[in-house]
C-alpha atoms as a PDB file:
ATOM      1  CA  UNK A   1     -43.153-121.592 103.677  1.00  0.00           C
ATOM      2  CA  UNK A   2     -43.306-125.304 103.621  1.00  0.00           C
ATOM      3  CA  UNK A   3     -40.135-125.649 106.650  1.00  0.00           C
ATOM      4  CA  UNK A   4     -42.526-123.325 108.627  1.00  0.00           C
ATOM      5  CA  UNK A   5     -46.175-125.651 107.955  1.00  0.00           C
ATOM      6  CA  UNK A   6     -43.435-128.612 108.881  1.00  0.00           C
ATOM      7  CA  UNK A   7     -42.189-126.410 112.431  1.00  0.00           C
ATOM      8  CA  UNK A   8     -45.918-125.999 113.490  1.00  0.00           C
ATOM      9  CA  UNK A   9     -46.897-129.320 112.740  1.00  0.00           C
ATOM     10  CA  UNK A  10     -44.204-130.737 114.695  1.00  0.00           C
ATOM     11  CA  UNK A  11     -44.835-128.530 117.502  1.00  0.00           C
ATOM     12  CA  UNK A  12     -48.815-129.050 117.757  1.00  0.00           C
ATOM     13  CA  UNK A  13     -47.858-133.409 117.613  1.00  0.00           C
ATOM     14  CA  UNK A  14     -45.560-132.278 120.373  1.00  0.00           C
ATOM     15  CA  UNK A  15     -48.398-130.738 122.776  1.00  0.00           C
ATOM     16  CA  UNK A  16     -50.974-132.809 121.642  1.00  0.00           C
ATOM     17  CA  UNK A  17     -47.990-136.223 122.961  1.00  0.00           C
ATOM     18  CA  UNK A  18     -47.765-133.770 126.265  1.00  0.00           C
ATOM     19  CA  UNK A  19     -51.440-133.900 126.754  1.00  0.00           C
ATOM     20  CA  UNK A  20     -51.870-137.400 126.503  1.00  0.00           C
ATOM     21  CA  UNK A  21     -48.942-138.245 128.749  1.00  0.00           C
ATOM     22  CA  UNK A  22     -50.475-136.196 131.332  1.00  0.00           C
ATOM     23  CA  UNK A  23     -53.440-137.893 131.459  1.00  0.00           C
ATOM     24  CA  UNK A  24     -52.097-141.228 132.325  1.00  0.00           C
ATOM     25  CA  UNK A  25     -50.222-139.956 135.258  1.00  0.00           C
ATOM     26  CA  UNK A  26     -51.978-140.243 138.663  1.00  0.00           C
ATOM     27  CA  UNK A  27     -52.590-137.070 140.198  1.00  0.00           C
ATOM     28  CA  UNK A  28     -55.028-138.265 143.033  1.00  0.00           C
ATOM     29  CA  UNK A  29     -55.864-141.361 144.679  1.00  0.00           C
ATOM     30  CA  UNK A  30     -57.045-142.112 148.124  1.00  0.00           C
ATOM     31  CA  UNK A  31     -54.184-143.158 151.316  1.00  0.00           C
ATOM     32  CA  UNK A  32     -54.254-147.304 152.013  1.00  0.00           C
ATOM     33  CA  UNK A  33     -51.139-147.040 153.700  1.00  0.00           C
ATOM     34  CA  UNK A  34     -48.989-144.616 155.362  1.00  0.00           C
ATOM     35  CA  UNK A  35     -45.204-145.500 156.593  1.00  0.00           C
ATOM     36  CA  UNK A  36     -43.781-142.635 158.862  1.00  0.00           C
ATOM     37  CA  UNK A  37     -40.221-144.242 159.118  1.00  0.00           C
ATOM     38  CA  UNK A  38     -39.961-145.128 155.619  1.00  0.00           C
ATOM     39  CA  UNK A  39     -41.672-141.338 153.943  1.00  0.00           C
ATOM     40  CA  UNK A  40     -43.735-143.823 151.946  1.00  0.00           C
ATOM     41  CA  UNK A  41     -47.721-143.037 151.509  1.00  0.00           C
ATOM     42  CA  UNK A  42     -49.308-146.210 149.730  1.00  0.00           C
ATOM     43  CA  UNK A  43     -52.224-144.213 147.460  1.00  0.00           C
ATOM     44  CA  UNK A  44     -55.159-145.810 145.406  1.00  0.00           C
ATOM     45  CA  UNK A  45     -56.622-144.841 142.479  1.00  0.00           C
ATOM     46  CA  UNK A  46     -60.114-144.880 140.875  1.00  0.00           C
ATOM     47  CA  UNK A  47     -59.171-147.918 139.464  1.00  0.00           C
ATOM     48  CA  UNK A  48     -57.700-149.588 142.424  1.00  0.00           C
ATOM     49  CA  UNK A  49     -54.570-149.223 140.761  1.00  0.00           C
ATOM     50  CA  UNK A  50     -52.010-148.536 143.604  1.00  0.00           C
ATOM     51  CA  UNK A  51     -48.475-146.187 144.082  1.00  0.00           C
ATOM     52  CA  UNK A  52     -46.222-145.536 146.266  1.00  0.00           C
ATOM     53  CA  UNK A  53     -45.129-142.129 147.256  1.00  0.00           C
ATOM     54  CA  UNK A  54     -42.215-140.923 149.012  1.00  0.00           C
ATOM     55  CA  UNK A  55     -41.916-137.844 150.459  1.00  0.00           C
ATOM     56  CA  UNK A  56     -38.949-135.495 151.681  1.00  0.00           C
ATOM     57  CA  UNK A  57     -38.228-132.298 153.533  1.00  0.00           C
ATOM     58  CA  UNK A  58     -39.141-130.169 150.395  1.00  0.00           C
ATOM     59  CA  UNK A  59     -42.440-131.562 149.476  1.00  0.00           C
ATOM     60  CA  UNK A  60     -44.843-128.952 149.757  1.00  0.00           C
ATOM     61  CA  UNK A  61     -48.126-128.961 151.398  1.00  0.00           C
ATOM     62  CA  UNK A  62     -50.586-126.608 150.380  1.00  0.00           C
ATOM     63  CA  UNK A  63     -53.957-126.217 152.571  1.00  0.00           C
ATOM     64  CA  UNK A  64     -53.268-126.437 156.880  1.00  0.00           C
ATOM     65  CA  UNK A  65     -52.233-130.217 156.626  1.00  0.00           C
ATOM     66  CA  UNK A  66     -48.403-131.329 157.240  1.00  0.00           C
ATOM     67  CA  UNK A  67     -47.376-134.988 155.638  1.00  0.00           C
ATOM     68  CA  UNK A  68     -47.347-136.515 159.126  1.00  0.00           C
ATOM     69  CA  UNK A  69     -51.325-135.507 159.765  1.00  0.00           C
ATOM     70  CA  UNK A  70     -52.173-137.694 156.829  1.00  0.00           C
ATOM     71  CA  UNK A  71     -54.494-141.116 157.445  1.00  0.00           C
ATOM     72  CA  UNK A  72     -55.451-143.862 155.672  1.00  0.00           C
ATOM     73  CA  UNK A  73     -58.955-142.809 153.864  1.00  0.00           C
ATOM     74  CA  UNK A  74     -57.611-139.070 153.120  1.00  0.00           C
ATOM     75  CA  UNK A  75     -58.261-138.044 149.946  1.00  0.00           C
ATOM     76  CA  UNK A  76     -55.312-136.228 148.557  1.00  0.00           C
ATOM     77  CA  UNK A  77     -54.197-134.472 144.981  1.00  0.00           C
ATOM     78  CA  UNK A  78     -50.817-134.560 144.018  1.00  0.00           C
ATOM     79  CA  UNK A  79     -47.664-133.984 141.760  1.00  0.00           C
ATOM     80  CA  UNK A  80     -44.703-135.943 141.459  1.00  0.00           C
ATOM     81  CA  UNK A  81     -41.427-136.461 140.021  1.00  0.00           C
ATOM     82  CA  UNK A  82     -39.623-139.916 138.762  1.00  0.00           C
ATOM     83  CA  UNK A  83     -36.538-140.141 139.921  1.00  0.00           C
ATOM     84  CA  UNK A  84     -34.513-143.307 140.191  1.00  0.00           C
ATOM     85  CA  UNK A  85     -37.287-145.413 139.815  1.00  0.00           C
ATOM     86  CA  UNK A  86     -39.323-143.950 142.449  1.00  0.00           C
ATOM     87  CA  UNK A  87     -42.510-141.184 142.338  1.00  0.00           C
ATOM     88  CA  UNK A  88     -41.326-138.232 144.584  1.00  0.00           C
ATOM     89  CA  UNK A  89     -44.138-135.940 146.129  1.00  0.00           C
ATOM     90  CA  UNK A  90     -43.510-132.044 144.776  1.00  0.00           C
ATOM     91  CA  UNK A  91     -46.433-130.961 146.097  1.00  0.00           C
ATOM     92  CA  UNK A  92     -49.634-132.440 147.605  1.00  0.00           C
ATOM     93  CA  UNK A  93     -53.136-131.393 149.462  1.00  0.00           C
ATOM     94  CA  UNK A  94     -55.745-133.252 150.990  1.00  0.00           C
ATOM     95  CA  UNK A  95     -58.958-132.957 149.279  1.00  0.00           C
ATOM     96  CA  UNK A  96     -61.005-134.885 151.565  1.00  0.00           C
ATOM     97  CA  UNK A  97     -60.551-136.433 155.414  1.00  0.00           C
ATOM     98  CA  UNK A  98     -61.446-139.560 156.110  1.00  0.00           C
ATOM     99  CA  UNK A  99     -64.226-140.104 158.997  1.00  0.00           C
ATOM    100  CA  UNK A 100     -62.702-140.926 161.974  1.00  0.00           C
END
């Protein structure tokens, strides 16, 4: 009885260290800077915290917007990966266009 309080504890610390991880990772920011040639968008947060975001072939789009329509002042929502230092785009919309 007590190995399985000990397995259900461990597993609700587990979600509950998931959760709060999540919540410090940027998922949405507005574009300061975009770099065609380099697959770079420069993003800022609420918090004028900045990232850098590269992008590849597979990122996915969702919505009628392709990377390479993306401005500075877009709005856009987003999920990465960390890889080799870097924060890859998975997958990203635009939530808002900026006023031209």
């Amino acid at each position: 009885m007590q190995k399985k309080v000990l397995v259900l504890v461990a597993a609700l610390l587990l979600v509950v260290a998931a959760a709060a991880y999540a919540d410090k990772r940027p998922h949405e920011g507005k574009i300061a800077r975009v770099d065609m040639d380099g697959k770079v968008l420069v993003v800022q947060g609420e918090e004028g915290d900045q990232w850098q975001l590269y992008w590849t072939e597979t990122t996915k789009c969702k919505g009628d917007v392709l990377v390479t329509e993306l401005k500075p002042g877009d709005s856009i929502h987003f999920d990465y990966v960390e890889k080799d230092g870097k924060m890859w785009v998975t997958e990203l919309r635009r939530t808002h266009k900026a006023k031209s």
